[in-house]
N, C-alpha and C. Protein backbone atom coordinates (compact mmCIF):
# COMPACT_ATOMS: atom_id res chain seq x y z
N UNK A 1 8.47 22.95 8.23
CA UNK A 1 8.54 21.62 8.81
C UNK A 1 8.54 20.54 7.73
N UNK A 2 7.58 20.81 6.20
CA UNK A 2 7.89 19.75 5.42
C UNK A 2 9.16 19.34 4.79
N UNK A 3 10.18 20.56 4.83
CA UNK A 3 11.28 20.31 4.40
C UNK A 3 12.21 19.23 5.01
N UNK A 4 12.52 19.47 6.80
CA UNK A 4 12.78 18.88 7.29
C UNK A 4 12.55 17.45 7.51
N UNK A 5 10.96 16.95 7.41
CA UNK A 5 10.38 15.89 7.74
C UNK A 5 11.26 15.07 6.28
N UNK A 6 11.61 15.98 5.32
CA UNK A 6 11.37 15.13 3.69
C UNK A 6 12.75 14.52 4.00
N UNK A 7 13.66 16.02 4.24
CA UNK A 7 15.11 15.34 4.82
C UNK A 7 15.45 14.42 5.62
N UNK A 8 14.57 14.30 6.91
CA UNK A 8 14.85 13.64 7.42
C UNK A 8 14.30 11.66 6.88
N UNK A 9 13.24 11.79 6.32
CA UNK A 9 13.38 10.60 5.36
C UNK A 9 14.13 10.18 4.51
N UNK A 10 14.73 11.00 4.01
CA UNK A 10 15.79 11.41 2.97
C UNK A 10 16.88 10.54 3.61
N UNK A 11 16.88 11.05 4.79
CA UNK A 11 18.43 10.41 5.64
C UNK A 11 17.70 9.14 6.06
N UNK A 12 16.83 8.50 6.46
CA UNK A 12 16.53 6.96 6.87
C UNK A 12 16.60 6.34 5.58
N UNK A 13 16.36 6.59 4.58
CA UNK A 13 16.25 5.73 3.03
C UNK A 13 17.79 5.36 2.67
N UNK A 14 18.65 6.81 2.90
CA UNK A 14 19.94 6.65 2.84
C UNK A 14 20.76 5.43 3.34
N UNK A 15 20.01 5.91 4.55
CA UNK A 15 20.62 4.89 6.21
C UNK A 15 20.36 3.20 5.42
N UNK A 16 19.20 3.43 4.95
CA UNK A 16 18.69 1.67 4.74
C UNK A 16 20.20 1.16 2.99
N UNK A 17 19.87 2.12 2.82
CA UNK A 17 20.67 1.83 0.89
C UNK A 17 21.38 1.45 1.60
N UNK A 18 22.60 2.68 2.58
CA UNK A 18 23.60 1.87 3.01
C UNK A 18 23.87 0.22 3.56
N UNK A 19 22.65 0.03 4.70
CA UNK A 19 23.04 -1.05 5.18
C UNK A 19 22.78 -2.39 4.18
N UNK A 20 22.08 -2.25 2.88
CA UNK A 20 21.92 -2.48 2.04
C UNK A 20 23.43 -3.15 1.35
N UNK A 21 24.15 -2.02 0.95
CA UNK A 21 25.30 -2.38 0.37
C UNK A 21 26.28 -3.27 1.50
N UNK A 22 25.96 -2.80 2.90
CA UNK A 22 27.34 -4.02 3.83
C UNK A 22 26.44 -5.22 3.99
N UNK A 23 25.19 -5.30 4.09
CA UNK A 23 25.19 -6.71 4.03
C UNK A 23 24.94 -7.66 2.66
N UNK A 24 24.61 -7.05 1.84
CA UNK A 24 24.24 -8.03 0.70
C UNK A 24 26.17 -7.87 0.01
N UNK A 25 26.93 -6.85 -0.15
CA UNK A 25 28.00 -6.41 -0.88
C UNK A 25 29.31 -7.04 0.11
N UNK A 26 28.99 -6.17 1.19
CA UNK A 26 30.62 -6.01 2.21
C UNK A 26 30.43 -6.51 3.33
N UNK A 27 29.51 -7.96 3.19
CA UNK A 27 29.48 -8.65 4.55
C UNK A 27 30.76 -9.56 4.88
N UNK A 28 31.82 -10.01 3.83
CA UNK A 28 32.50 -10.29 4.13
C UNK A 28 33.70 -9.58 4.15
N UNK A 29 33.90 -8.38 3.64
CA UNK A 29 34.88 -7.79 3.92
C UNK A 29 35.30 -6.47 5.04
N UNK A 30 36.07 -6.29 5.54
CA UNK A 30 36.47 -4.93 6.56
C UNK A 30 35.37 -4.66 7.15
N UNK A 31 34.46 -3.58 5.92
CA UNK A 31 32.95 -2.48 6.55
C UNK A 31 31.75 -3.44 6.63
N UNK A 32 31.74 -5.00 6.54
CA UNK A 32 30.57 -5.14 6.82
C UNK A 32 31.16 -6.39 8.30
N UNK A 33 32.32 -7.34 7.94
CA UNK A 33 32.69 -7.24 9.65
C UNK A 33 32.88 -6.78 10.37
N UNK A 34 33.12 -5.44 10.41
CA UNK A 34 32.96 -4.18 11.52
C UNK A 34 31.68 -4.26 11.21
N UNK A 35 30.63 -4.33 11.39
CA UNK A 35 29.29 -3.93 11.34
C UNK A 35 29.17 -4.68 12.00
N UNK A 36 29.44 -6.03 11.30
CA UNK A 36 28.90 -7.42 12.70
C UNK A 36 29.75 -8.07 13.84
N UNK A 37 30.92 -7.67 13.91
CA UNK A 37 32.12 -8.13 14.57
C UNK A 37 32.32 -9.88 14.50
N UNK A 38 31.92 -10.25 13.24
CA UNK A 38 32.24 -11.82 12.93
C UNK A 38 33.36 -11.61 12.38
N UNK A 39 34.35 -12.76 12.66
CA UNK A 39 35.25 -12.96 12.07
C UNK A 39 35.18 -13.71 10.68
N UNK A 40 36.10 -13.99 9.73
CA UNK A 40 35.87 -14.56 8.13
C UNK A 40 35.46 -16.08 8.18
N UNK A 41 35.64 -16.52 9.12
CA UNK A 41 34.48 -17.60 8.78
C UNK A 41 33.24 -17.81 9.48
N UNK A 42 32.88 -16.55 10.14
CA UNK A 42 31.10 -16.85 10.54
C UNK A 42 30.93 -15.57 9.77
N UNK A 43 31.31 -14.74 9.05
CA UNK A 43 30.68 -13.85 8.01
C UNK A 43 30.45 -14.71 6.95
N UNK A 44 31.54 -15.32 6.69
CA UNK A 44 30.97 -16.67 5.12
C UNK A 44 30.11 -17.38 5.48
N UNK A 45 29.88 -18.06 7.04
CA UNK A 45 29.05 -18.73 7.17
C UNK A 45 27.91 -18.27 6.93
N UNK A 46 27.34 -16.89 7.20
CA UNK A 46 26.85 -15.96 7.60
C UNK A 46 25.66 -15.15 6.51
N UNK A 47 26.92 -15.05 5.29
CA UNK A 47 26.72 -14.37 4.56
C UNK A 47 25.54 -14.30 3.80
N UNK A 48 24.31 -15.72 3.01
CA UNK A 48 23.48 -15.54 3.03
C UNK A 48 22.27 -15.07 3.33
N UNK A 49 22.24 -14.77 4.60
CA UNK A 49 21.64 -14.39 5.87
C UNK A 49 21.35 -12.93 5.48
N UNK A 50 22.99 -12.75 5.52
CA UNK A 50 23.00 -11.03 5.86
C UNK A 50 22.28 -10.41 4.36
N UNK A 51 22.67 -11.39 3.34
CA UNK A 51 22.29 -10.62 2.08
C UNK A 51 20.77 -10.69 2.32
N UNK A 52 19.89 -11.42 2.94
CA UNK A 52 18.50 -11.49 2.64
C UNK A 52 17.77 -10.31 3.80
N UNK A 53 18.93 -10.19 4.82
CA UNK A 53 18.77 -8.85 5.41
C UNK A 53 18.59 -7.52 4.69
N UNK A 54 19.76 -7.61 4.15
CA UNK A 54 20.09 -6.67 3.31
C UNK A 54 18.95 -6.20 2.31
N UNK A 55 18.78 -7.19 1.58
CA UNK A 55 17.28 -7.11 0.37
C UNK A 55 16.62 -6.21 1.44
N UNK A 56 15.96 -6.60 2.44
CA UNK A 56 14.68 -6.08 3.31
C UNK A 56 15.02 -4.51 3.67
N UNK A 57 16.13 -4.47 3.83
CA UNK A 57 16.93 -3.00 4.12
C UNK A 57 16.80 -1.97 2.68
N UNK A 58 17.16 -3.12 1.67
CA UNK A 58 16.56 -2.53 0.59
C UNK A 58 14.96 -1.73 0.14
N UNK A 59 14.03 -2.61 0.59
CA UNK A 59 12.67 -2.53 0.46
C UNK A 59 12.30 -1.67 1.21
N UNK A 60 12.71 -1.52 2.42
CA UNK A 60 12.82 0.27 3.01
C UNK A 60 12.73 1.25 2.74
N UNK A 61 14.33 1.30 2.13
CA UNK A 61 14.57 2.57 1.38
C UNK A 61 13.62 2.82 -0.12
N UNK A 62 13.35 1.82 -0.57
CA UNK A 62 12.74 2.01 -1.96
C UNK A 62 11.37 2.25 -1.37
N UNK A 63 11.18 2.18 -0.24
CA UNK A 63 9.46 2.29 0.18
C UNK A 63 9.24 4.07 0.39
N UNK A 64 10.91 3.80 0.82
CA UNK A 64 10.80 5.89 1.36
C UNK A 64 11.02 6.60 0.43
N UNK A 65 11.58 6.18 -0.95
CA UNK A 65 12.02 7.13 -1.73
C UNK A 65 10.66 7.21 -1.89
N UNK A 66 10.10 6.22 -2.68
CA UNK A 66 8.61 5.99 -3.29
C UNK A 66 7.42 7.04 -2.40
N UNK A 67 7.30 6.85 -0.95
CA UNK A 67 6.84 8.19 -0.14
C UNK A 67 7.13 9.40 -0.39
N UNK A 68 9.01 10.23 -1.09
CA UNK A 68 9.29 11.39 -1.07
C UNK A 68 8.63 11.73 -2.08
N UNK A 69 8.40 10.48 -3.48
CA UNK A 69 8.36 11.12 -4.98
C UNK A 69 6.24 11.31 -5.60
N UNK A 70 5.82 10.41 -4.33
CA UNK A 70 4.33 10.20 -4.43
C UNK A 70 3.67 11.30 -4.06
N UNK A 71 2.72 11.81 -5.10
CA UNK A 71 2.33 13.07 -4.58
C UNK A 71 1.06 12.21 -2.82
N UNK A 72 1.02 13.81 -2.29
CA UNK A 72 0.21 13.56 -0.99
C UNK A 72 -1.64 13.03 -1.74
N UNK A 73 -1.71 12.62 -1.15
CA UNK A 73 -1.87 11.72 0.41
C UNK A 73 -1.23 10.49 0.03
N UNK A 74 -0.63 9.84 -0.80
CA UNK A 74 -0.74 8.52 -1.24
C UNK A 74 0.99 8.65 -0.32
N UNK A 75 1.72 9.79 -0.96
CA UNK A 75 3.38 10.12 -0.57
C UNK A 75 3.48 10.26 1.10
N UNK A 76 2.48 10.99 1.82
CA UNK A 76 2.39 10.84 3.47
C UNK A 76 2.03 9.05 3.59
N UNK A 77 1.52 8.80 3.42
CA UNK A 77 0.73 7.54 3.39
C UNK A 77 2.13 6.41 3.82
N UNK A 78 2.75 6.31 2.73
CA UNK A 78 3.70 5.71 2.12
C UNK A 78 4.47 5.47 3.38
N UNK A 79 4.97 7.02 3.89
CA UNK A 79 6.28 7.24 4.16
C UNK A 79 6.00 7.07 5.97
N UNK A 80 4.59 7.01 6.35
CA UNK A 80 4.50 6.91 7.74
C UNK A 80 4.33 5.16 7.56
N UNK A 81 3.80 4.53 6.63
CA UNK A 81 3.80 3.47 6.63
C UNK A 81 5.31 2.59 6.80
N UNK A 82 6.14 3.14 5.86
CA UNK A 82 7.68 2.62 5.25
C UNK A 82 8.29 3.09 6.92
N UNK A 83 8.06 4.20 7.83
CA UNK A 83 8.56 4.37 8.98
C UNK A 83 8.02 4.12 10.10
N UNK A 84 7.18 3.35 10.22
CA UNK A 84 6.89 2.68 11.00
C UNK A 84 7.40 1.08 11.17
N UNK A 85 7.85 0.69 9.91
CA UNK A 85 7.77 -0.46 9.26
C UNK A 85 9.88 -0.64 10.09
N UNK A 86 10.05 0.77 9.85
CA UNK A 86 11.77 1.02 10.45
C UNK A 86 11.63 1.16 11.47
N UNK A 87 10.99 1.97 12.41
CA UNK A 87 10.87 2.00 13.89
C UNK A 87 10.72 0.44 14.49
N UNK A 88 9.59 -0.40 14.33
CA UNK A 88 9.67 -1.25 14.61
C UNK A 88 10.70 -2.80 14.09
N UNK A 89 11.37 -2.83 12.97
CA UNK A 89 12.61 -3.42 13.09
C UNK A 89 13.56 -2.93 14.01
N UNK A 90 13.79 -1.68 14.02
CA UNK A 90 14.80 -1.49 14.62
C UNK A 90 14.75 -1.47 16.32
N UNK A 91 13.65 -1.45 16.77
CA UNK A 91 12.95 -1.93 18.16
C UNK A 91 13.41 -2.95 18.28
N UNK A 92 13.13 -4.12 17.26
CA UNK A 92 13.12 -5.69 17.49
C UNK A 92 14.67 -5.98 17.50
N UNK A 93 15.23 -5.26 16.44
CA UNK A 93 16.79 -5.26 16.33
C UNK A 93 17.52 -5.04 17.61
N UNK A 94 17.18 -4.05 18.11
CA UNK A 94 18.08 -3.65 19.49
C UNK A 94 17.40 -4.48 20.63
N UNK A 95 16.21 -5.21 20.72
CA UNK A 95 15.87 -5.79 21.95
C UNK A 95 16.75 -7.23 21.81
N UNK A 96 17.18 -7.48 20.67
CA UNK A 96 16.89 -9.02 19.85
C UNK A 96 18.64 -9.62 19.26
N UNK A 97 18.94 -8.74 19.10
CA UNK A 97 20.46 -8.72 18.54
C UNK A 97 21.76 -7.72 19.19
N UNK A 98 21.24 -6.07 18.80
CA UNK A 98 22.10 -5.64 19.50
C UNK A 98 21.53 -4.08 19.74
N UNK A 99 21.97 -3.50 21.11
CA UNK A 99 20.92 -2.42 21.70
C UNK A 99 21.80 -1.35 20.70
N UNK A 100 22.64 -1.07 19.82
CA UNK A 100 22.90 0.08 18.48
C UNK A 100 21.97 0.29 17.90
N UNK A 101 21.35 -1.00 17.55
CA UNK A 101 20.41 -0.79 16.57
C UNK A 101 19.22 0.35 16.79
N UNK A 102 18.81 0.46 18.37
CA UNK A 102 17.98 1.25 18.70
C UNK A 102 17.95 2.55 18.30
N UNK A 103 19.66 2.72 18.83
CA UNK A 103 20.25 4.32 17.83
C UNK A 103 20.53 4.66 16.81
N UNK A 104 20.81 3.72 16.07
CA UNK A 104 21.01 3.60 14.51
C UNK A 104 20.51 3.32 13.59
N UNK A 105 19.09 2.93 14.14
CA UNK A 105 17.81 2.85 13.27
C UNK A 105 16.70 3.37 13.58
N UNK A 106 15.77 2.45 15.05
CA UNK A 106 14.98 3.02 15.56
C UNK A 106 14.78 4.55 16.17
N UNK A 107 15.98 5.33 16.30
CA UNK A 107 15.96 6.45 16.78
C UNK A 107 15.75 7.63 15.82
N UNK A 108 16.56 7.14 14.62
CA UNK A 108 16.49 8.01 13.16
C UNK A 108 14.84 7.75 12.72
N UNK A 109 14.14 6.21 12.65
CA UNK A 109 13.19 6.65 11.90
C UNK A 109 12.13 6.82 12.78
N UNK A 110 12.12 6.82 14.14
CA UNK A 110 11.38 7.79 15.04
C UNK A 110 11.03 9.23 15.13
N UNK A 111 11.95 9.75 14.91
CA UNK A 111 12.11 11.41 14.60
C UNK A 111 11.91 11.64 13.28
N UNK A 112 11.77 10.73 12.07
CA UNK A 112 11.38 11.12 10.97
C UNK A 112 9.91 10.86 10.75
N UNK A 113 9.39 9.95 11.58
CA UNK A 113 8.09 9.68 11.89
C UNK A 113 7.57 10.72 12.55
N UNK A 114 7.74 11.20 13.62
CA UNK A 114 7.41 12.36 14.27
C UNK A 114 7.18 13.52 13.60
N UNK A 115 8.42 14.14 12.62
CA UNK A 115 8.30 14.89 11.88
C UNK A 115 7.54 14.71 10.78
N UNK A 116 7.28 14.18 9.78
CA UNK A 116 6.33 13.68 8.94
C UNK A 116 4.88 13.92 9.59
N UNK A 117 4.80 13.19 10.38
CA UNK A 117 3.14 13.49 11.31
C UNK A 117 2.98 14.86 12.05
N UNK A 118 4.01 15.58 12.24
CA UNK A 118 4.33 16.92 12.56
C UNK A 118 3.28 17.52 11.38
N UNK A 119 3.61 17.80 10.11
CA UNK A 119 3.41 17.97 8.87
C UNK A 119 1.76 18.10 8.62
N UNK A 120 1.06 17.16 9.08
CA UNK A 120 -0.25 17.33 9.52
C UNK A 120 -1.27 18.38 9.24
């Protein structure tokens, strides 16, 4: 089960780098207006925004790597903290902006939360 739980953090840290790179990088181009369905001038308008999103998306993932590489208890610690911290954005995200988010965030770092506390 620890393997899984690690992977599956593994894949929410991923998840965050990525959204990382479309909003601070490719908010105005193709992959990050498909992300938000703004057109080029409320993505420029926009774009500050998304990058300071982005940072926070950042601080995520660097929270989860920091959980995979920390030895235990400090590395469990970390990583139920850093996923909880994703469950509930991504709660607020899908009640608040748009109901994807529920599946595309909150759902991934739910089950990595689960699993992690599985681990127990």
């Amino acid at each position: 089960m620890t393997t899984t739980a690690h992977v599956l953090v593994a894949l929410v840290a991923a998840l965050h780098a990525y959204i990382l790179v479309l909003e601070m990088f490719l908010w105005e181009r193709p992959p990050g207006r498909k992300l938000s369905g703004f057109d080029a001038q409320l993505a420029r308008a926009t774009a500050t925004l998304a990058a300071n999103q982005g940072l926070y998306n950042g601080f995520l993932a660097a929270g989860l790597v920091w959980g995979l590489v920390a030895a235990d208890p400090t590395g469990l610690r970390v990583q139920v903290f850093f996923l909880c911290c994703v469950l509930v954005a991504g709660v607020y995200g899908g009640l608040t902006a748009n109901r994807r988010i529920l599946f595309a965030q909150a759902l991934p770092g739910a089950l990595a939360l689960a699993a992690v506390l599985l681990t127990r």
